[in-house]
PDB file of N, CA and C in Angstrom:
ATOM      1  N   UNK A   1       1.970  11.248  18.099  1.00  0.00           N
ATOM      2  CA  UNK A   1       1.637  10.247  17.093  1.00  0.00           C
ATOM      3  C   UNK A   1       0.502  10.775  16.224  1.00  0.00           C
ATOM      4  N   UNK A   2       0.433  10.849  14.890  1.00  0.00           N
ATOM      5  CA  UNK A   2      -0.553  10.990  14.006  1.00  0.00           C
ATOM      6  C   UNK A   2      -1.548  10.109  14.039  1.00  0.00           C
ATOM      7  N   UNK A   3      -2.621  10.715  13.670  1.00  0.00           N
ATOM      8  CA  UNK A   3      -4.276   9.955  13.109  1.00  0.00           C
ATOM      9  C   UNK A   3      -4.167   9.108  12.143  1.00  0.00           C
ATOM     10  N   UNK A   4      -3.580   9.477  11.250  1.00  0.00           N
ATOM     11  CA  UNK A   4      -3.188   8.729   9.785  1.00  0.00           C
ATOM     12  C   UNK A   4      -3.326   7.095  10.105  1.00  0.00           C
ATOM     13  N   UNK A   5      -4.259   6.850   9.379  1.00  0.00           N
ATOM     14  CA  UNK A   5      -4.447   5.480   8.904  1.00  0.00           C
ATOM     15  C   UNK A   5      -4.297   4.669   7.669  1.00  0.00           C
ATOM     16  N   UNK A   6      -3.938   3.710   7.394  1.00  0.00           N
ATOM     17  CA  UNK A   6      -4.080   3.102   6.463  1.00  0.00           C
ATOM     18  C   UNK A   6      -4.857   1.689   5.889  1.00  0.00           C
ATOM     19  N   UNK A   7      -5.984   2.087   5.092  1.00  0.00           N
ATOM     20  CA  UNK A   7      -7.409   1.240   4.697  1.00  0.00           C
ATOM     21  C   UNK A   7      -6.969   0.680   3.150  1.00  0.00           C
ATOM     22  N   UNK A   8      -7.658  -0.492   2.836  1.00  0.00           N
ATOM     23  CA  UNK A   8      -7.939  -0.841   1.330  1.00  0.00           C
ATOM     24  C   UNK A   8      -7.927   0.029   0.703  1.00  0.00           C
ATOM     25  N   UNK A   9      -8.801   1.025   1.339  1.00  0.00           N
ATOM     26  CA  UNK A   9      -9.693   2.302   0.275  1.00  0.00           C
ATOM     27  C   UNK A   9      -8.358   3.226   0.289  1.00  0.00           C
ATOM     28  N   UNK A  10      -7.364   3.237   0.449  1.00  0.00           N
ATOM     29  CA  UNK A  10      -6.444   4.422   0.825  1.00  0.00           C
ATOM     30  C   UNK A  10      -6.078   4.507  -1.137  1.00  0.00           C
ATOM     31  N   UNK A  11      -5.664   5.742  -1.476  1.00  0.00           N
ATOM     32  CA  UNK A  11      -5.112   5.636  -2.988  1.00  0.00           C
ATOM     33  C   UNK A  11      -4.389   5.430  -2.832  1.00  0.00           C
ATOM     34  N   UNK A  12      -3.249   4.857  -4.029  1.00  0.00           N
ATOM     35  CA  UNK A  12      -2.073   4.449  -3.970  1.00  0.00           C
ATOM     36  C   UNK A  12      -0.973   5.868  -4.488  1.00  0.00           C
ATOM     37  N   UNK A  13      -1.386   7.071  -4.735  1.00  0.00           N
ATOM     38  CA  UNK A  13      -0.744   8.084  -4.257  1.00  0.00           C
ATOM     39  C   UNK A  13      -1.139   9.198  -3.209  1.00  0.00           C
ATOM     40  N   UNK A  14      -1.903   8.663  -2.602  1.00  0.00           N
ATOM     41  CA  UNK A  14      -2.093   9.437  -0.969  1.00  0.00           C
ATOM     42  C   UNK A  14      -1.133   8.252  -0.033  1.00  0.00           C
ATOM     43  N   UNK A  15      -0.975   6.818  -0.466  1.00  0.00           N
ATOM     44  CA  UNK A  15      -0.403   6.239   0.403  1.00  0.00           C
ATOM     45  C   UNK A  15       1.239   6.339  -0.079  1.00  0.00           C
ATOM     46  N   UNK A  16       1.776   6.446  -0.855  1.00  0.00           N
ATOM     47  CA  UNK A  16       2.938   6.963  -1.150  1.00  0.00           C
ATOM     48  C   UNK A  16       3.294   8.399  -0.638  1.00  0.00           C
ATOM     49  N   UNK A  17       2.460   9.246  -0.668  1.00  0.00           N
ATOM     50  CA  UNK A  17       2.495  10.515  -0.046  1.00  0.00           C
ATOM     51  C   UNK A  17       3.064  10.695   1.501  1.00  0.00           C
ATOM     52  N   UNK A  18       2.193   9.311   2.428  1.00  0.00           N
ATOM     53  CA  UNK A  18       2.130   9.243   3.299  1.00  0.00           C
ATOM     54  C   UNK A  18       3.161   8.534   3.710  1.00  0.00           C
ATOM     55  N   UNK A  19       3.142   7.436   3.163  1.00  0.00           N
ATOM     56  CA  UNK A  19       4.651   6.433   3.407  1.00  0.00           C
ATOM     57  C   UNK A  19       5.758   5.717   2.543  1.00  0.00           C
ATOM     58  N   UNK A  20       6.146   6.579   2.142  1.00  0.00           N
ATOM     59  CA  UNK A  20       7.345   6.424   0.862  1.00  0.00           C
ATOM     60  C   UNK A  20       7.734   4.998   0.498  1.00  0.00           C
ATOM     61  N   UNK A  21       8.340   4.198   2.211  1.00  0.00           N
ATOM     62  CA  UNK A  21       8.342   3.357   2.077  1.00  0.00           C
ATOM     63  C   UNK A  21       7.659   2.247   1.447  1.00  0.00           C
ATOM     64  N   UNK A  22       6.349   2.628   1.292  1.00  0.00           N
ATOM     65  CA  UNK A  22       5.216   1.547   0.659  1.00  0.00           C
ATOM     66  C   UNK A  22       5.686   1.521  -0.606  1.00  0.00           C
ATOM     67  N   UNK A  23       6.672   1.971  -1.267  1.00  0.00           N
ATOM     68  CA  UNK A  23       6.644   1.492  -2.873  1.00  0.00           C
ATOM     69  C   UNK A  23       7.689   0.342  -2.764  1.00  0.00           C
ATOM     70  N   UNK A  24       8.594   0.410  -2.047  1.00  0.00           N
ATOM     71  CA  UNK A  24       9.453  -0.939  -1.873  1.00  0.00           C
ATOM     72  C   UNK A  24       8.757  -2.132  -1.110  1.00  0.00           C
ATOM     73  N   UNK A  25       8.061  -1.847  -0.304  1.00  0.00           N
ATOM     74  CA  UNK A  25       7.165  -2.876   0.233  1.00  0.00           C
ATOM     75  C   UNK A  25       6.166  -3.424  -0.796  1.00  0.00           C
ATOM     76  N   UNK A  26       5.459  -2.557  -1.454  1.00  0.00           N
ATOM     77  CA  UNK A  26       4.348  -3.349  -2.195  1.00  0.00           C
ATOM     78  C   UNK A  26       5.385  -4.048  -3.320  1.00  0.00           C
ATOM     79  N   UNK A  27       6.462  -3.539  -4.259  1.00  0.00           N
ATOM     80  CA  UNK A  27       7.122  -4.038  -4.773  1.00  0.00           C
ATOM     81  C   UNK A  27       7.195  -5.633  -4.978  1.00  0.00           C
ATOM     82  N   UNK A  28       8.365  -5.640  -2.885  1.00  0.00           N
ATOM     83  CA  UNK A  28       8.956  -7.149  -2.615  1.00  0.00           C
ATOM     84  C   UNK A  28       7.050  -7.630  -2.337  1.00  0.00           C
ATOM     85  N   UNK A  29       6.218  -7.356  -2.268  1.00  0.00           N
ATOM     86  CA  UNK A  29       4.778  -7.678  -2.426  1.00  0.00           C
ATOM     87  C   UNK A  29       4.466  -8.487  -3.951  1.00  0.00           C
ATOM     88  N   UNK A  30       5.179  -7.996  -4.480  1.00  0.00           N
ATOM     89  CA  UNK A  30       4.597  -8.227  -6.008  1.00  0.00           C
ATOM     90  C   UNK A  30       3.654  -7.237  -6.696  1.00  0.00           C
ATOM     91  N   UNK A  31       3.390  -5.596  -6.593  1.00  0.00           N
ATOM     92  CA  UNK A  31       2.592  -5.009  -6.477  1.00  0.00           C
ATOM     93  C   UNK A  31       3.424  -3.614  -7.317  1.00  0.00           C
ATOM     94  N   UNK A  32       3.414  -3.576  -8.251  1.00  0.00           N
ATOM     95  CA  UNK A  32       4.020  -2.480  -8.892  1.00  0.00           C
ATOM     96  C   UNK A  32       3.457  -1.131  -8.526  1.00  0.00           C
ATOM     97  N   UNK A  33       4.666  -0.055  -8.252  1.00  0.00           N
ATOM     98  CA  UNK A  33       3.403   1.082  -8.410  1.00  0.00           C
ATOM     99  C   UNK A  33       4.384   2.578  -8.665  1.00  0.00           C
ATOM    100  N   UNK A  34       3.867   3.435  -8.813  1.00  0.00           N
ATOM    101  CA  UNK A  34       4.299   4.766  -9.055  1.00  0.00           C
ATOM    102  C   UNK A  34       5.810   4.636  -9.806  1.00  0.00           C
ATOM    103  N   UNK A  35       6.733   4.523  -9.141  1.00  0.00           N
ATOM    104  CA  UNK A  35       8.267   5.173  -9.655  1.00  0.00           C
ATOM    105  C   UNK A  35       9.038   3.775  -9.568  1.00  0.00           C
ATOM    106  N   UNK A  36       8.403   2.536 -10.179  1.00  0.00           N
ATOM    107  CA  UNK A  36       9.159   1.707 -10.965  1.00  0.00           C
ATOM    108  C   UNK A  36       8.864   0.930 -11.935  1.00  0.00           C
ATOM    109  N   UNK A  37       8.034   1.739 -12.859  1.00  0.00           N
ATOM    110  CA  UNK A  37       8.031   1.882 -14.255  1.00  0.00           C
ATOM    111  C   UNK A  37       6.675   1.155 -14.781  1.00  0.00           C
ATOM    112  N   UNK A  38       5.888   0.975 -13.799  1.00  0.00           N
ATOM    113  CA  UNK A  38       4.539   0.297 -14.061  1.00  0.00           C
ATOM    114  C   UNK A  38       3.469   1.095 -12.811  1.00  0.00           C
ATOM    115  N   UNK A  39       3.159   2.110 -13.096  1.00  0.00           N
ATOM    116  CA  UNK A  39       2.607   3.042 -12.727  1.00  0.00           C
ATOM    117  C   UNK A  39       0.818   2.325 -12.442  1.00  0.00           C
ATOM    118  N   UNK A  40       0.087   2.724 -11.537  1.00  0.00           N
ATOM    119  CA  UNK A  40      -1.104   2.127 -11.201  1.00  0.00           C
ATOM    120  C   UNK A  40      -1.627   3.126  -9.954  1.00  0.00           C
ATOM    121  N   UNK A  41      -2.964   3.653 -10.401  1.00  0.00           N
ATOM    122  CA  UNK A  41      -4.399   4.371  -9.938  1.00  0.00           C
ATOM    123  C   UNK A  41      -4.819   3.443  -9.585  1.00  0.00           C
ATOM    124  N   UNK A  42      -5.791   4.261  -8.681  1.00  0.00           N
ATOM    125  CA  UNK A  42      -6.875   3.481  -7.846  1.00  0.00           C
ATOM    126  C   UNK A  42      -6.510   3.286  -6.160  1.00  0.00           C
ATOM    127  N   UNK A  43      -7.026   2.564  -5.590  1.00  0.00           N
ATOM    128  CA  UNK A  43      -7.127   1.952  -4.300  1.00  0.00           C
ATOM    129  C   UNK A  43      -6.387   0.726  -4.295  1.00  0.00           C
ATOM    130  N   UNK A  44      -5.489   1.019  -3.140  1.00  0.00           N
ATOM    131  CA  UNK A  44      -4.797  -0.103  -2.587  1.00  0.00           C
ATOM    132  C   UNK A  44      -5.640  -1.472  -2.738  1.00  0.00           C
ATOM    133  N   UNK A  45      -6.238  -1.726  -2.524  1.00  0.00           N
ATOM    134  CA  UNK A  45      -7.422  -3.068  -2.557  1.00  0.00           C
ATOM    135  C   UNK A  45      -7.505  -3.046  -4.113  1.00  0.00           C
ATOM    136  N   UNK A  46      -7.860  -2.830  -5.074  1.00  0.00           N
ATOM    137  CA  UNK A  46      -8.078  -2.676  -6.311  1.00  0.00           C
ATOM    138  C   UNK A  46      -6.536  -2.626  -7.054  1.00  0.00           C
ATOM    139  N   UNK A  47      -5.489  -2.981  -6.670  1.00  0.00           N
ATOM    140  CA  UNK A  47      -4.132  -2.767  -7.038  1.00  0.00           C
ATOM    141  C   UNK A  47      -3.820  -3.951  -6.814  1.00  0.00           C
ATOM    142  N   UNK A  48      -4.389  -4.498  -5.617  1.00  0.00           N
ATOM    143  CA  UNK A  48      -3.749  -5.773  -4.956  1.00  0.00           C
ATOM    144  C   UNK A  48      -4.802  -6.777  -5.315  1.00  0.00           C
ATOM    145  N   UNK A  49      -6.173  -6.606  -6.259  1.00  0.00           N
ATOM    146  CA  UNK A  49      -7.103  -7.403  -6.970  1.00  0.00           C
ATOM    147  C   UNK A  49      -6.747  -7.667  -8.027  1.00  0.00           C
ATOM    148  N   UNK A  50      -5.821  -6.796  -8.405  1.00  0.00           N
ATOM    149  CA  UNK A  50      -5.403  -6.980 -10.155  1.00  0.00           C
ATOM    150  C   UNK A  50      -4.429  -7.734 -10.127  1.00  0.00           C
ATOM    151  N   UNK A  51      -3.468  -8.054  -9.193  1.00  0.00           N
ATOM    152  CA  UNK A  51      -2.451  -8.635  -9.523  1.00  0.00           C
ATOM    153  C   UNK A  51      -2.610 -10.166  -8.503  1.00  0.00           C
ATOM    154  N   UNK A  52      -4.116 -10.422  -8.365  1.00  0.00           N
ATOM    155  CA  UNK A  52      -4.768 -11.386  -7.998  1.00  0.00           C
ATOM    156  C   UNK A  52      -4.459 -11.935  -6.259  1.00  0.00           C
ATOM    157  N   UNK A  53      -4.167 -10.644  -5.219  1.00  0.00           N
ATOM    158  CA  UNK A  53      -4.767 -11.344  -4.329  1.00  0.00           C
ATOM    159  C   UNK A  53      -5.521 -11.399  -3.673  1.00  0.00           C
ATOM    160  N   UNK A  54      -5.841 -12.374  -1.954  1.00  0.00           N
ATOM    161  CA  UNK A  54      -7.378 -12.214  -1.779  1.00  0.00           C
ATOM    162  C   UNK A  54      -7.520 -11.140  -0.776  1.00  0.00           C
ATOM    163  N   UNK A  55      -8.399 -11.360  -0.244  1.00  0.00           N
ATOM    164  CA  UNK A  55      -8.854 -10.425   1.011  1.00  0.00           C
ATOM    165  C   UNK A  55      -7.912 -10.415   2.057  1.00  0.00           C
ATOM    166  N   UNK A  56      -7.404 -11.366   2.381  1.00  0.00           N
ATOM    167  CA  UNK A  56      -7.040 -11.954   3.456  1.00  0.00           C
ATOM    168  C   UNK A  56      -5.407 -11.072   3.168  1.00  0.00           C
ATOM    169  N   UNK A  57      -4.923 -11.328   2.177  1.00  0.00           N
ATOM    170  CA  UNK A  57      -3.190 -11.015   1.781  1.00  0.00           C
ATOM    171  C   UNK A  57      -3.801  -9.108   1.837  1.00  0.00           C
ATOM    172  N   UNK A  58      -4.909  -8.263   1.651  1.00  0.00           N
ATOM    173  CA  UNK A  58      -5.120  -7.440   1.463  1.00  0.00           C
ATOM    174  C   UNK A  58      -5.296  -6.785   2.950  1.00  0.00           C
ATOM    175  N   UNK A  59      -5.847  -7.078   3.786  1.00  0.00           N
ATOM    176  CA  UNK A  59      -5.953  -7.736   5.284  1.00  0.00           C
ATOM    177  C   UNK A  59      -4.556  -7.374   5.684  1.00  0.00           C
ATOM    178  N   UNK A  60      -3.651  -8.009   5.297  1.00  0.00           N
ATOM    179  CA  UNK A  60      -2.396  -8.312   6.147  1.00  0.00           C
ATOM    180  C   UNK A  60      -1.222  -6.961   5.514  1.00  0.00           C
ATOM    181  N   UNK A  61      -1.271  -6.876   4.267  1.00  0.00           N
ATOM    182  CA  UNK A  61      -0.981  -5.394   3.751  1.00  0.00           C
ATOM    183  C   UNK A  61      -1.318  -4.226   4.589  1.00  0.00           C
ATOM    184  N   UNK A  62      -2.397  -3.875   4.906  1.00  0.00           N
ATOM    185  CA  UNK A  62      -3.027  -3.311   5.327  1.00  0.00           C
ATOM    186  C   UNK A  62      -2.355  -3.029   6.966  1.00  0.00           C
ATOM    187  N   UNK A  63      -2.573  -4.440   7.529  1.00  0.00           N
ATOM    188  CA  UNK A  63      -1.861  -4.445   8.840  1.00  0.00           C
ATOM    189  C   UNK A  63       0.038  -4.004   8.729  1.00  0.00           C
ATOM    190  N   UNK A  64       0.575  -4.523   7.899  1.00  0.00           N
ATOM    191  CA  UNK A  64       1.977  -4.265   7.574  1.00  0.00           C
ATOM    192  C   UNK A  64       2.102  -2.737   7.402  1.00  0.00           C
ATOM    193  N   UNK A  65       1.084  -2.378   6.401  1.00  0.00           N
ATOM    194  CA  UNK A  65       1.697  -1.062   6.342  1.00  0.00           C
ATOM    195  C   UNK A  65       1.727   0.164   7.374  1.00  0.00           C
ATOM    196  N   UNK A  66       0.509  -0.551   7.685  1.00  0.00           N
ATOM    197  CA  UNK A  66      -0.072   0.483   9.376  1.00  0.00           C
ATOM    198  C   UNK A  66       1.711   0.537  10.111  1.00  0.00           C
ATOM    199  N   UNK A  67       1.762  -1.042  10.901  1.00  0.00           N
ATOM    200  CA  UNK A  67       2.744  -0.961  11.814  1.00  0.00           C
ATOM    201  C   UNK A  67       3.916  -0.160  10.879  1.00  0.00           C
ATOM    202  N   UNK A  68       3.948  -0.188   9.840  1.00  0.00           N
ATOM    203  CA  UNK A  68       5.410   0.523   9.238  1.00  0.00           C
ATOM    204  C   UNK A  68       5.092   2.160   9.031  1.00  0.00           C
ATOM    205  N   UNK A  69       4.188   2.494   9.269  1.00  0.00           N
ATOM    206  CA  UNK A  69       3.451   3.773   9.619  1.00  0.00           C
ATOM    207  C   UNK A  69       3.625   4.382  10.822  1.00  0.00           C
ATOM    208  N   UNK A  70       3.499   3.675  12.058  1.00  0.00           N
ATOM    209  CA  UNK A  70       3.805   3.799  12.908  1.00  0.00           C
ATOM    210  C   UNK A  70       5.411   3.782  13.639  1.00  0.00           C
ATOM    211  N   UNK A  71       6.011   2.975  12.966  1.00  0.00           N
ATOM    212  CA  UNK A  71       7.484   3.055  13.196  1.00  0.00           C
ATOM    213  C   UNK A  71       8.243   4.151  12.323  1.00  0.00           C
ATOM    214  N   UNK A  72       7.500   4.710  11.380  1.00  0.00           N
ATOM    215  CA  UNK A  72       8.431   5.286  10.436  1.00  0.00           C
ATOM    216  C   UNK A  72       8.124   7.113  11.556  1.00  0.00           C
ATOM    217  N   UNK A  73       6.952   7.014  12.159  1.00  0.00           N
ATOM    218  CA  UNK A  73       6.767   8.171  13.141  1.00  0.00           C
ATOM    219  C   UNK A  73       7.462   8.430  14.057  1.00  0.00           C
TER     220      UNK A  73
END
């Protein structure tokens, strides 16, 4: 099993790098990013502030993507 974690602070192309899957997830999220046509820098947390949610939905992202991190291993 890998070290690889996934934080707020993670970029949103180190976390695509890491888990492909995260662009269809943040998507059905409401969360546009890289390769469907609304492209967005920065930090996961700062991606998911802009498109207004709170800590808590950022929190649970966070937890989602981990476990899908772990299954995709």
């Amino acid at each position: 099993m890998s070290e690889r974690k996934i934080t707020k602070d993670i970029e949103i192309e180190d976390l695509i790098d890491i888990l492909p899957d995260a662009v269809t997830y943040l998507m059905d999220e409401g969360i546009r990013c890289l390769r469907c046509g609304e492209p967005i820098w920065g930090t996961l947390e700062n991606a998911a502030k802009e498109k207004g949610f709170s800590d808590e939905d950022i929190e649970r992202f966070v937890n989602e993507l981990n476990n899908m991190l772990v299954a995709a291993e």
